[in-house]
Protein backbone atom coordinates (compact mmCIF):
# COMPACT_ATOMS: atom_id res chain seq x y z
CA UNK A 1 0.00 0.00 0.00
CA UNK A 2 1.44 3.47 -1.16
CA UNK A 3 1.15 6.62 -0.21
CA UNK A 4 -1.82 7.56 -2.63
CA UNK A 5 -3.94 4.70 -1.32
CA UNK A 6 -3.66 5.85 2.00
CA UNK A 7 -4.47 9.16 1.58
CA UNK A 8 -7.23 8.18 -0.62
CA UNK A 9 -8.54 6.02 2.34
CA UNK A 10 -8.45 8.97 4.50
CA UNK A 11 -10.15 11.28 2.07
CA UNK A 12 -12.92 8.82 1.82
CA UNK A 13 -13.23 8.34 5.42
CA UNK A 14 -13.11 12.53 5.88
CA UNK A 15 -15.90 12.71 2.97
CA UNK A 16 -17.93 9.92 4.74
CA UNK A 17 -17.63 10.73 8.26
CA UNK A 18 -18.94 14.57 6.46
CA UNK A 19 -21.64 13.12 5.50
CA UNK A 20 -22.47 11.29 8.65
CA UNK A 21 -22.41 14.55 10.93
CA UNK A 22 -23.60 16.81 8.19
CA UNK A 23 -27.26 17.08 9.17
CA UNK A 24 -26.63 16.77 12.91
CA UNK A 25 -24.67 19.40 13.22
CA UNK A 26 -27.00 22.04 10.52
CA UNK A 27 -29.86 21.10 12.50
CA UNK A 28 -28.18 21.59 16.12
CA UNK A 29 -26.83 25.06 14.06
CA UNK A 30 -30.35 26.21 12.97
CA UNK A 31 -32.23 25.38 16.17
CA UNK A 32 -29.42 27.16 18.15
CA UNK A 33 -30.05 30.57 15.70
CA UNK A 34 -33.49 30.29 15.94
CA UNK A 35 -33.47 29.99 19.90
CA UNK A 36 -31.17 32.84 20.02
CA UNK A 37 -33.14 35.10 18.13
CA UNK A 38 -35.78 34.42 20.09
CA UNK A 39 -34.02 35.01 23.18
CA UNK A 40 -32.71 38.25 21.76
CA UNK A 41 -36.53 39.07 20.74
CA UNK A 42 -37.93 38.30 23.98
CA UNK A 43 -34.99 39.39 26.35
CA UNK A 44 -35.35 35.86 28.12
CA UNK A 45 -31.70 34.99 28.58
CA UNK A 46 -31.65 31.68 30.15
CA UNK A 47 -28.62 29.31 29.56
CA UNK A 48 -29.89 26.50 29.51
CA UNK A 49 -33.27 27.07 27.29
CA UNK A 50 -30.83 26.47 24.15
CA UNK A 51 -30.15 22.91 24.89
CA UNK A 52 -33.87 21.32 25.28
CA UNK A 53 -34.41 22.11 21.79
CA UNK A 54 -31.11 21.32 20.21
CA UNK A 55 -30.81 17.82 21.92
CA UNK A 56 -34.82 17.30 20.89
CA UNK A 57 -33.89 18.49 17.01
CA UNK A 58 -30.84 16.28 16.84
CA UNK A 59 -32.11 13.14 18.00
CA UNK A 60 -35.37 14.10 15.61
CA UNK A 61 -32.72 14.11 12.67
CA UNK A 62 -30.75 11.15 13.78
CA UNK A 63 -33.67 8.83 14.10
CA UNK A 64 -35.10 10.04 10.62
CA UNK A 65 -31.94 9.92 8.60
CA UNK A 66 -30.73 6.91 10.45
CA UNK A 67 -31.55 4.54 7.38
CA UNK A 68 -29.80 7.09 5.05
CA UNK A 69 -26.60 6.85 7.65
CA UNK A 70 -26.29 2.88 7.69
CA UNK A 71 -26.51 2.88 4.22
CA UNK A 72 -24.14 5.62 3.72
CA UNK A 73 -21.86 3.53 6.47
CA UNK A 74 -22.27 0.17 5.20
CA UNK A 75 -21.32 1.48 2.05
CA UNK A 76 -18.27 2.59 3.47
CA UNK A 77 -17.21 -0.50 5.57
CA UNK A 78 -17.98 -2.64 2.60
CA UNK A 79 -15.15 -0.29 0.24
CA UNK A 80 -12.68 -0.82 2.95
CA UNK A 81 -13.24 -4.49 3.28
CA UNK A 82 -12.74 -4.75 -0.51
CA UNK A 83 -9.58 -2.56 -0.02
CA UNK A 84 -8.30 -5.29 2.71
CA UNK A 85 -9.17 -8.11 0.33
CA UNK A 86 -7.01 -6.41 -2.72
CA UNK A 87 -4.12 -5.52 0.01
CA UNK A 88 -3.88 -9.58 1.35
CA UNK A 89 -3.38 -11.04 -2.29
């Protein structure tokens, strides 16, 4: 295994673990701006009101995109596996 492969490897794994905590972290991103607008609207400026949402929005996105993610990750184990079966001949 050269150089190139590995660093293709890693670019892959970069791109796919992207992918992965994309939507997680737009979603935690929007629902943090939108709380914090509303905070600055309404003058409430509690701490911890942020986090209720966020934690409520990201497990929302998780659960729904979850069959998108093991695809996108089985895909991915299944390239490297075929990577470990070219390296061992």
């Amino acid at each position: 295994m050269d150089t190139l492969e590995v660093v293709e490897i890693g670019r892959d794994l970069l791109v796919t673990a992207m992918w992965l905590a994309g939507p997680p972290v737009f979603i935690s991103l929007l629902v943090g701006l939108m709380v914090s607008i509303f905070q600055t609207i309404t003058s409430v400026q509690e701490q911890t009101l942020s986090f209720a949402p966020r934690i409520v929005a990201v497990g929302l996105v998780i659960v729904l995109a979850l069959p998108w993610m093991l695809t996108l990750t089985s895909a991915f184990t299944m390239r490297m596996v075929e990577r470990m079966a070219l390296v061992t001949h």
